[in-house]
N, C-alpha and C. Protein backbone atom coordinates (compact mmCIF):
# COMPACT_ATOMS: atom_id res chain seq x y z
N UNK A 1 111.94 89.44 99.48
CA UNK A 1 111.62 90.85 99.54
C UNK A 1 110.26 91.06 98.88
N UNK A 2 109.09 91.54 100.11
CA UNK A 2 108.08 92.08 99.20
C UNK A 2 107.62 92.90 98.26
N UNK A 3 108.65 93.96 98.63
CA UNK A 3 108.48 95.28 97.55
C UNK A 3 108.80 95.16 96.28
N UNK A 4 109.77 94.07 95.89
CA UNK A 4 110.14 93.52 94.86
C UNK A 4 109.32 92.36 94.02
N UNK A 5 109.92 91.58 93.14
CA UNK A 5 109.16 90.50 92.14
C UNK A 5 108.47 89.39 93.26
N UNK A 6 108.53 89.70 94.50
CA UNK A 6 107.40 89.19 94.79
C UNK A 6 106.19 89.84 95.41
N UNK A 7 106.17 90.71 94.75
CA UNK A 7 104.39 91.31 95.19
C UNK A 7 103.55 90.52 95.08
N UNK A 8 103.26 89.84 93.45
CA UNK A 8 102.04 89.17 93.26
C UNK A 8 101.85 88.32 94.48
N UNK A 9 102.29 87.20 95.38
CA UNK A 9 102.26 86.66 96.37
C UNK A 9 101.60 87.52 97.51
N UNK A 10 102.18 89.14 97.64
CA UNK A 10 101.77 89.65 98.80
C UNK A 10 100.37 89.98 98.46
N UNK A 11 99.76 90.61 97.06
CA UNK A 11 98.70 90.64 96.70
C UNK A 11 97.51 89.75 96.73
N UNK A 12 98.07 88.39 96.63
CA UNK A 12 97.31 87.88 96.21
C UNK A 12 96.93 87.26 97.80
N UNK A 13 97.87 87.21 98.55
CA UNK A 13 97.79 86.79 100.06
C UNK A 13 96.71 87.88 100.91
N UNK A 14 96.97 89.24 100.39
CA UNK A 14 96.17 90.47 101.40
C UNK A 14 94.71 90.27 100.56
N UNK A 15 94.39 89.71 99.63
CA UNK A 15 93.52 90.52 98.62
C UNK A 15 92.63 89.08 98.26
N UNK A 16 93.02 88.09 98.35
CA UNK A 16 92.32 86.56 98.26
C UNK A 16 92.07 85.99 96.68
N UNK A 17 91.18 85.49 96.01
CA UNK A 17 90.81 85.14 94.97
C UNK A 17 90.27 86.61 93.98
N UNK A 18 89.39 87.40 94.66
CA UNK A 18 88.87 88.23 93.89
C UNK A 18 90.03 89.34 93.71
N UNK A 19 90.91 89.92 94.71
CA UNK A 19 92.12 90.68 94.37
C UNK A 19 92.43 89.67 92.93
N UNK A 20 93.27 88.70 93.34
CA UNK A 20 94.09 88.33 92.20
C UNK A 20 93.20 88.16 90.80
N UNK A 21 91.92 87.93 90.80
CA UNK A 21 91.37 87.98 89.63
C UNK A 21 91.33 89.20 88.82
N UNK A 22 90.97 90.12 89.74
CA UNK A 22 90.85 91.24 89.46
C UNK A 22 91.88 91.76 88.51
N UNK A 23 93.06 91.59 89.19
CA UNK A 23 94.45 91.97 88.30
C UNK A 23 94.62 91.48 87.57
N UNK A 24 94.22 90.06 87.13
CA UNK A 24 94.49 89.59 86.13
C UNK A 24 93.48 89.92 85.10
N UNK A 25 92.65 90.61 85.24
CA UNK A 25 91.21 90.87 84.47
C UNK A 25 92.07 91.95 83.73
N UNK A 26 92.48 93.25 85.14
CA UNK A 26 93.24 94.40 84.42
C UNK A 26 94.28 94.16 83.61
N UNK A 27 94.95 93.25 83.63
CA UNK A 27 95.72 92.48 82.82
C UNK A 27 95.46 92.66 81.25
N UNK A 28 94.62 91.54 81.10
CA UNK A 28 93.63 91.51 79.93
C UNK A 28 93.51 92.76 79.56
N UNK A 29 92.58 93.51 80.08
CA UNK A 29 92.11 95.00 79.50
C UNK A 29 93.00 95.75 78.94
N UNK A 30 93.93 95.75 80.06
CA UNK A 30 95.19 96.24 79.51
C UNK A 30 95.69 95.95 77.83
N UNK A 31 96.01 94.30 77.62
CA UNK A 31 96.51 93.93 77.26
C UNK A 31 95.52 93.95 75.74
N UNK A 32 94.01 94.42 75.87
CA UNK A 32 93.13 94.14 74.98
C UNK A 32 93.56 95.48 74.06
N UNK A 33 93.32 96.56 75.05
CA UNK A 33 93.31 97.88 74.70
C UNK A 33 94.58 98.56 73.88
N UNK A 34 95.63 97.52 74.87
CA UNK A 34 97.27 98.04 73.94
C UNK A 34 97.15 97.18 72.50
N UNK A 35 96.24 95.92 72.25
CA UNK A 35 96.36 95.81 71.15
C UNK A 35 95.34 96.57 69.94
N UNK A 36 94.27 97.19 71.00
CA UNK A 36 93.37 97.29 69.97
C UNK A 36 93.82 99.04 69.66
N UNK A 37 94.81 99.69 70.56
CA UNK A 37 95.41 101.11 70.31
C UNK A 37 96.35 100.64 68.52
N UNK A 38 96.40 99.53 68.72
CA UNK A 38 97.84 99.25 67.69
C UNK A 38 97.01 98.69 66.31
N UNK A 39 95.47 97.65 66.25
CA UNK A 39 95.11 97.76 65.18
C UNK A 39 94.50 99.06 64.76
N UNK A 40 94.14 99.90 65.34
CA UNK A 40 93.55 101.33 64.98
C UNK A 40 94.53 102.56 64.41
N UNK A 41 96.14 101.59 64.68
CA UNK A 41 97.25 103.43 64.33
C UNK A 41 96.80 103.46 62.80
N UNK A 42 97.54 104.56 62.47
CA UNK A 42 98.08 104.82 61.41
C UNK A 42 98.66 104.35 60.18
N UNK A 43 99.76 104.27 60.94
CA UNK A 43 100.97 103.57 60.09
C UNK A 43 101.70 102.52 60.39
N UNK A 44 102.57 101.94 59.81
CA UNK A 44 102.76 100.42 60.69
C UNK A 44 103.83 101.37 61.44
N UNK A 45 105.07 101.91 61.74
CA UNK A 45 105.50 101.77 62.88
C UNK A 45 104.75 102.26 64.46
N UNK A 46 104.06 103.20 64.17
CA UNK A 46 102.99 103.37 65.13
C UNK A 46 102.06 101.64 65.70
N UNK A 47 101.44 101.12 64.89
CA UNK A 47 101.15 99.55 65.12
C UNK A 47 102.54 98.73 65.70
N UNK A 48 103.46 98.86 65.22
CA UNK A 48 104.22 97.99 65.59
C UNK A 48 105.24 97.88 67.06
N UNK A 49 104.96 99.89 67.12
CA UNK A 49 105.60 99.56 68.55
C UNK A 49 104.09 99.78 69.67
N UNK A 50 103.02 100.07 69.26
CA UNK A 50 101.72 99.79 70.19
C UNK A 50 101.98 98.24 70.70
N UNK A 51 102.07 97.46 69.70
CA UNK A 51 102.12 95.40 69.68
C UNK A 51 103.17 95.54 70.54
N UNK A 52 104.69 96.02 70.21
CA UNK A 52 105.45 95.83 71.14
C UNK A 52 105.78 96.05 72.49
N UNK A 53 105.15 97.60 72.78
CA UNK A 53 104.72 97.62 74.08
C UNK A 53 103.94 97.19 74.88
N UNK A 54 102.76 96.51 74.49
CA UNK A 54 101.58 96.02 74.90
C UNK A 54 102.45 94.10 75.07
N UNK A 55 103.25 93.91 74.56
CA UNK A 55 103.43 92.65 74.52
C UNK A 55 104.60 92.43 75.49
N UNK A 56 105.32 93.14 75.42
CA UNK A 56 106.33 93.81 76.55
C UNK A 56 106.17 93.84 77.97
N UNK A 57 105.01 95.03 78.08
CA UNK A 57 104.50 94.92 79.56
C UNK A 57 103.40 93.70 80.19
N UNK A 58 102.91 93.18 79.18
CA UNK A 58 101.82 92.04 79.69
C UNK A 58 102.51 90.70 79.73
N UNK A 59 103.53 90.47 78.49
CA UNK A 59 104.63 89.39 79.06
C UNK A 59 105.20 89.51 80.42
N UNK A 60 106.13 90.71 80.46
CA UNK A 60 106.54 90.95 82.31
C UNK A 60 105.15 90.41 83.54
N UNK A 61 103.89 90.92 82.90
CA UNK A 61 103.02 90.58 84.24
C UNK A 61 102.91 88.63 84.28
N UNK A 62 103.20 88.12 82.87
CA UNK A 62 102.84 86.94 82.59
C UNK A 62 104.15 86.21 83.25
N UNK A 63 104.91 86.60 82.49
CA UNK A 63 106.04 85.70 83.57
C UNK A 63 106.27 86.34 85.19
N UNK A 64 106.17 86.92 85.97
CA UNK A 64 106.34 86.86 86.72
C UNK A 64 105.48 86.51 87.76
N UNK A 65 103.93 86.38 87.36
CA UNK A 65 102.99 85.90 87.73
C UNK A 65 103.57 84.24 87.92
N UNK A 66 103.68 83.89 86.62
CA UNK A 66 103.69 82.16 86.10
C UNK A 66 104.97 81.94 87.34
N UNK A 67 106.24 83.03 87.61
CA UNK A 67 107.26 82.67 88.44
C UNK A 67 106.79 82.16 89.85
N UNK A 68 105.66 82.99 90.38
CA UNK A 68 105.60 83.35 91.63
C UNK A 68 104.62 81.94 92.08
N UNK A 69 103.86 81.52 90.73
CA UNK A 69 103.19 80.51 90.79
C UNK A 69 104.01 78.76 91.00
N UNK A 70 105.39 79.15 90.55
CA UNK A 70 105.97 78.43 90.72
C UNK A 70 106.48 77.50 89.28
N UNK A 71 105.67 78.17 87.49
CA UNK A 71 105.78 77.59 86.58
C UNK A 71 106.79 77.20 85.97
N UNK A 72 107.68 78.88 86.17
CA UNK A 72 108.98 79.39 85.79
C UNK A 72 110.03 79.68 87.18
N UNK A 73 111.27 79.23 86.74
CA UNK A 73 112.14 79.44 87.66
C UNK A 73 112.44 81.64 87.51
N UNK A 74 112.44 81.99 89.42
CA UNK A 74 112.57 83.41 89.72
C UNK A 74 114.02 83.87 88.91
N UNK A 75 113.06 84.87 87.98
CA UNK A 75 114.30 85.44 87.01
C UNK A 75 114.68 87.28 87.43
N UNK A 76 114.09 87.58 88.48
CA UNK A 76 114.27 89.01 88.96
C UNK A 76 113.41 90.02 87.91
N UNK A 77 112.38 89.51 87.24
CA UNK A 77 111.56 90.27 86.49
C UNK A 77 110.45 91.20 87.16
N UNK A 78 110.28 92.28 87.43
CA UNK A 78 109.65 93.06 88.17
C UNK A 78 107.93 93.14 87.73
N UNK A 79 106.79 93.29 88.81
CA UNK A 79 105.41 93.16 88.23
C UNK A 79 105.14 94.36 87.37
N UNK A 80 104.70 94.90 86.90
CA UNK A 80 104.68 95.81 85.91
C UNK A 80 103.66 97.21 86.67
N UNK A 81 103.93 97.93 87.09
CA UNK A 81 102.69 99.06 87.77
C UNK A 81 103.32 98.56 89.30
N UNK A 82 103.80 97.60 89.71
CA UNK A 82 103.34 97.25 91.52
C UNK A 82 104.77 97.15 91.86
N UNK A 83 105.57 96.57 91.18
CA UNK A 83 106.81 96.19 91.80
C UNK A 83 107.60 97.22 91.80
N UNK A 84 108.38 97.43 93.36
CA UNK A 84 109.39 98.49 93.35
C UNK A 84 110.97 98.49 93.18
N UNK A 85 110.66 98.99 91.84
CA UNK A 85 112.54 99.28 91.11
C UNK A 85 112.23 100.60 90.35
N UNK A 86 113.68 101.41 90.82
CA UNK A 86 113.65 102.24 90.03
C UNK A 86 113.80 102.18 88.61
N UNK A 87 114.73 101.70 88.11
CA UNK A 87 114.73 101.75 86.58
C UNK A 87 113.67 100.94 85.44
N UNK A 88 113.04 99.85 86.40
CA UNK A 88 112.37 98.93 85.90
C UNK A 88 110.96 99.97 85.73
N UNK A 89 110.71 100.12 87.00
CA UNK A 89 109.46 101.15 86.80
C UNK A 89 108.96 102.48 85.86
N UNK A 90 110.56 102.90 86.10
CA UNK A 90 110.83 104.34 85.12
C UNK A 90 110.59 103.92 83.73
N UNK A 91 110.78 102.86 83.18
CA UNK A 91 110.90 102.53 81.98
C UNK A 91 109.59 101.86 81.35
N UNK A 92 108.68 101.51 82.28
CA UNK A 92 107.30 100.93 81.85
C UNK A 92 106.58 102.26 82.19
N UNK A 93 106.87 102.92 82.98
CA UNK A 93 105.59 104.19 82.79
C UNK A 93 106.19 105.12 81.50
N UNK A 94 107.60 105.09 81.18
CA UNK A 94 107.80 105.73 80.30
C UNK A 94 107.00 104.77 78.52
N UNK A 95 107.46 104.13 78.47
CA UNK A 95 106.88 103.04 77.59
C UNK A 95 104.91 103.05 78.12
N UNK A 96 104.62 103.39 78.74
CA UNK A 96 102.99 103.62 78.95
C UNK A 96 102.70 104.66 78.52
N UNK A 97 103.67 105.51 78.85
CA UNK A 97 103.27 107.13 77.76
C UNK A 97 103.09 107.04 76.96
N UNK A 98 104.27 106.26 76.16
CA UNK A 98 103.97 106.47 74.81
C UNK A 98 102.69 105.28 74.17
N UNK A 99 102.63 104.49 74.98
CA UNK A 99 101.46 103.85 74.26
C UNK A 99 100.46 104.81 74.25
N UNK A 100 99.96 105.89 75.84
CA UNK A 100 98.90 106.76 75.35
C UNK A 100 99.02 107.58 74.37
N UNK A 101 100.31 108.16 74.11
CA UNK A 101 100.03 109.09 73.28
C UNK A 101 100.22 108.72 71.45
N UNK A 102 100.27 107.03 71.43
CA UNK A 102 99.95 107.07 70.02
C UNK A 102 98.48 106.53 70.35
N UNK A 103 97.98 106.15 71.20
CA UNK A 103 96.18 106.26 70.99
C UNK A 103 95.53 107.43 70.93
N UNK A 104 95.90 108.56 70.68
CA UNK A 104 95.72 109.75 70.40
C UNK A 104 96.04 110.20 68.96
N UNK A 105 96.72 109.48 68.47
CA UNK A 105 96.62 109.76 67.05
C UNK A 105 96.27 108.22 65.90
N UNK A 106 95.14 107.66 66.37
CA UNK A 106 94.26 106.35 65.61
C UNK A 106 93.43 106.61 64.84
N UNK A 107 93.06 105.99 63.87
CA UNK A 107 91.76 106.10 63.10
C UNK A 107 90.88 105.31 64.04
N UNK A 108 89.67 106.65 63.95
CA UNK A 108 88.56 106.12 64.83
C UNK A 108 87.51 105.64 63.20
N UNK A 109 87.31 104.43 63.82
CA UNK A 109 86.22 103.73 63.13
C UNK A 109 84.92 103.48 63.73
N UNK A 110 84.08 103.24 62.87
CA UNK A 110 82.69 103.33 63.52
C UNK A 110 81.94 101.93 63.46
C-alpha cells in the first residue's frame, strides 16, 4: 500500500535522487530546529519535551526510511507529514503544535 509506510519508495521513485535528498535535508532542518527550539526554552520541562518531540518525529522518519531501504525489518511505522493514518498523523501534527508553540516562548540570544 502506497498511501501507507511505504511512501518513501513512492517518493523517492516519482521524485529521483534530488526529491529524496531533499527530504532528507528537511529532515535535518527539521530535526536541527526542534533541537535548537529545546536548547533556547526556558525551563527544563519545556527543553525536555522540545528533545522529545523532535526525537520522536525524526526517529519515525529514520526508521522508516532505514525500513523501506531494507536496513530494518517493516514495523508498520508511518512517514511522519506524508504517510496516511489517521491517528498516526493526528498525533504528530498535534505533537508539532506543541513544538511551535513552545518556540514561542525561548530565550532569544544574540
Amino acid at each position: 500500500e502506497t498511501m501507507g509506510d511505504s511512501i518513501f519508495a513512492l517518493w523517492a521513485e516519482e521524485t529521483g535522487f534530488v526529491g529524496s535528498t531533499g527530504l532528507l535535508m528537511m529532515l535535518g532542518l527539521f530535526v536541527w530546529r526542534g533541537l535548537h527550539i529545546a536548547r533556547q526554552s526556558k525551563d527544563l520541562y519545556a527543553k525536555l519535551l522540545a528533545s522529545g518531540i523532535t526525537c520522536w518525529i525524526g526517529g519515525q522518519f529514520l526508521f522508516n526510511i532505514a525500513a523501506i531501504s531494507g536496513l530494518v525489518p517493516l514495523s508498520g511505522i508511518p512517514l511522519p507529514f506524508f504517510s496516511y493514518g489517521g491517528s498516526a498523523l493526528i498525533s504528530v501534527m498535534a505533537a508539532y503544535g506543541i513544538l511551535l508553540n513552545l518556540s514561542r516562548y525561548t530565550v532569544k540570544r544574540a
